[in-house]
C-alpha atoms as a PDB file:
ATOM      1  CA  UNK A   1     -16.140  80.120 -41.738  1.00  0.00           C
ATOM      2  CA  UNK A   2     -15.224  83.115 -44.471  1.00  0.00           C
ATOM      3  CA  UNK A   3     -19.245  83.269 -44.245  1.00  0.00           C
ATOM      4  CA  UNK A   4     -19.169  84.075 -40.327  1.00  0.00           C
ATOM      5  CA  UNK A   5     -15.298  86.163 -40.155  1.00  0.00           C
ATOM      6  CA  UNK A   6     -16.405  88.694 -43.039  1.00  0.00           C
ATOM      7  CA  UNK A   7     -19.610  90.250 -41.014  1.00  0.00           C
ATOM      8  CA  UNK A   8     -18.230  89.482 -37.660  1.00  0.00           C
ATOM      9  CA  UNK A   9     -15.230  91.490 -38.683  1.00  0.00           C
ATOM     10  CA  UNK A  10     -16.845  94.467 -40.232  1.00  0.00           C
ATOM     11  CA  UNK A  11     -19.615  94.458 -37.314  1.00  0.00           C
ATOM     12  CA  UNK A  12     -16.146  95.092 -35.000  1.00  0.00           C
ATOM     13  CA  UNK A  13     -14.915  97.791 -37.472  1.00  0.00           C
ATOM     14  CA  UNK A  14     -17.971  99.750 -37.058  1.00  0.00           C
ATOM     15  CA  UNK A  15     -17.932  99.688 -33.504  1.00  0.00           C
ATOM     16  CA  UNK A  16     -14.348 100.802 -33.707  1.00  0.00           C
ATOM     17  CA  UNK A  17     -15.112 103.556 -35.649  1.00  0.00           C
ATOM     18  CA  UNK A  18     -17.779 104.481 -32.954  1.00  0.00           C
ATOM     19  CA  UNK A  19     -15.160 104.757 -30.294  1.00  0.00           C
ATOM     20  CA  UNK A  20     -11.432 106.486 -30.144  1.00  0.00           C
ATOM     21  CA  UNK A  21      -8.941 104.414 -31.539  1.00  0.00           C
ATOM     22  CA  UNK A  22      -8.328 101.508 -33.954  1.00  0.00           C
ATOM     23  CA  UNK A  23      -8.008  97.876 -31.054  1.00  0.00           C
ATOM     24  CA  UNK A  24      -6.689  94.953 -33.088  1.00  0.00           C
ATOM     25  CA  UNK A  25      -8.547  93.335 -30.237  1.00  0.00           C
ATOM     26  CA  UNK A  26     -11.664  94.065 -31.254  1.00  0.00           C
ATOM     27  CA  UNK A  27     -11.272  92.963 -35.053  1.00  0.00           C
ATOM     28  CA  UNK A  28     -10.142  89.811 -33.995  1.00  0.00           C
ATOM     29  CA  UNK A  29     -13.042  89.457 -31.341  1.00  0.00           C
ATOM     30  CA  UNK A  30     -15.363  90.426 -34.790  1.00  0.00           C
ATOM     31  CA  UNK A  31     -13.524  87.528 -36.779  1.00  0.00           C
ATOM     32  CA  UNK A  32     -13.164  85.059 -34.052  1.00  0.00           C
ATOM     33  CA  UNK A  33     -17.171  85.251 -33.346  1.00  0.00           C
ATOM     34  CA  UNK A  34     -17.569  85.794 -36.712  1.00  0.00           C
ATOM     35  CA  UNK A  35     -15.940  81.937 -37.529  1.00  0.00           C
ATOM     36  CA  UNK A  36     -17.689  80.231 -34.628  1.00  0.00           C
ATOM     37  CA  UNK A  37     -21.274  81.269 -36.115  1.00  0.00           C
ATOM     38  CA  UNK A  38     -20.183  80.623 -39.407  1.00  0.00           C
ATOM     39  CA  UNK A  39     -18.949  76.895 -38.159  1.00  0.00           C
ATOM     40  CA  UNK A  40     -22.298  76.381 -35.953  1.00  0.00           C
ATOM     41  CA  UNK A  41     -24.720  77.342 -39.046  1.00  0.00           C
ATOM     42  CA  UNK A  42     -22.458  75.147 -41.181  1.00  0.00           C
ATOM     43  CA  UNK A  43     -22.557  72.299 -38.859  1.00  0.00           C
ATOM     44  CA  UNK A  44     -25.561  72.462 -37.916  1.00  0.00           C
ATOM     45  CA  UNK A  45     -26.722  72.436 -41.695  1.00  0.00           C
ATOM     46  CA  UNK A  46     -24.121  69.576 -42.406  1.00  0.00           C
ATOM     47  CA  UNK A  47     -26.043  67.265 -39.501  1.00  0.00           C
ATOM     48  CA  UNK A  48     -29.629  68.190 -40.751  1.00  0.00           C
ATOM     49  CA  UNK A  49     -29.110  67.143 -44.522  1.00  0.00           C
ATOM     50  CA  UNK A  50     -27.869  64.017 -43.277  1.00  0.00           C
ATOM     51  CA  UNK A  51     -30.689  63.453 -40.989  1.00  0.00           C
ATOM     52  CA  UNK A  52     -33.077  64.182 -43.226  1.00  0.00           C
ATOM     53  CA  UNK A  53     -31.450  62.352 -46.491  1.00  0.00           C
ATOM     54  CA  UNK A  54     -31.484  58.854 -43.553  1.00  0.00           C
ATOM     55  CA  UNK A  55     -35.010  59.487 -43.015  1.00  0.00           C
ATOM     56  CA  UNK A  56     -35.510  59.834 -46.138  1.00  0.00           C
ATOM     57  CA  UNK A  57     -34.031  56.523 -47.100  1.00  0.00           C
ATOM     58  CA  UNK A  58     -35.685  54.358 -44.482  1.00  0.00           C
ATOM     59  CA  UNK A  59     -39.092  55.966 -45.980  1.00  0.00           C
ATOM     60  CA  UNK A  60     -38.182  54.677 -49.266  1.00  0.00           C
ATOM     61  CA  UNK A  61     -37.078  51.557 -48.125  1.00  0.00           C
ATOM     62  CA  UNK A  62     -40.125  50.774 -45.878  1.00  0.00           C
ATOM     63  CA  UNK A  63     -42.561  51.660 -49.058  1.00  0.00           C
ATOM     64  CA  UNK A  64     -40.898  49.293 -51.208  1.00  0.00           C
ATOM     65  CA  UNK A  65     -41.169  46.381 -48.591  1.00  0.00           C
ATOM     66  CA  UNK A  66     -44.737  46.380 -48.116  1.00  0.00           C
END
């Protein structure tokens, strides 16, 4: 999550800086996005190791039953 708040936060800083004003809104938009990538990516990662360490397992085990 620190992964996806840090760039979603400073992507919303710059386009702060690009418009009149300082909105807290906005930074916590950038960080709220931000954490919701970071948890997808980090999810989705999470799921695909385990996938492919099962498949890897049932490999093994159907070589050393033949």
């Amino acid at each position: 999550m620190l992964v996806g708040i840090t760039p979603g936060s400073i992507r919303f800083v710059q386009s702060i800086r690009s418009t009149n004003g300082i909105a807290v809104k906005k930074v916590i938009g950038g960080m709220f996005s931000g954490m919701v990538l970071g948890m997808v990516v980090s999810i989705g990662s999470y799921r695909l190791f385990f996938i492919s360490r099962n498949r890897l397992d049932q490999n093994s085990l159907a070589a050393a039953g033949k």
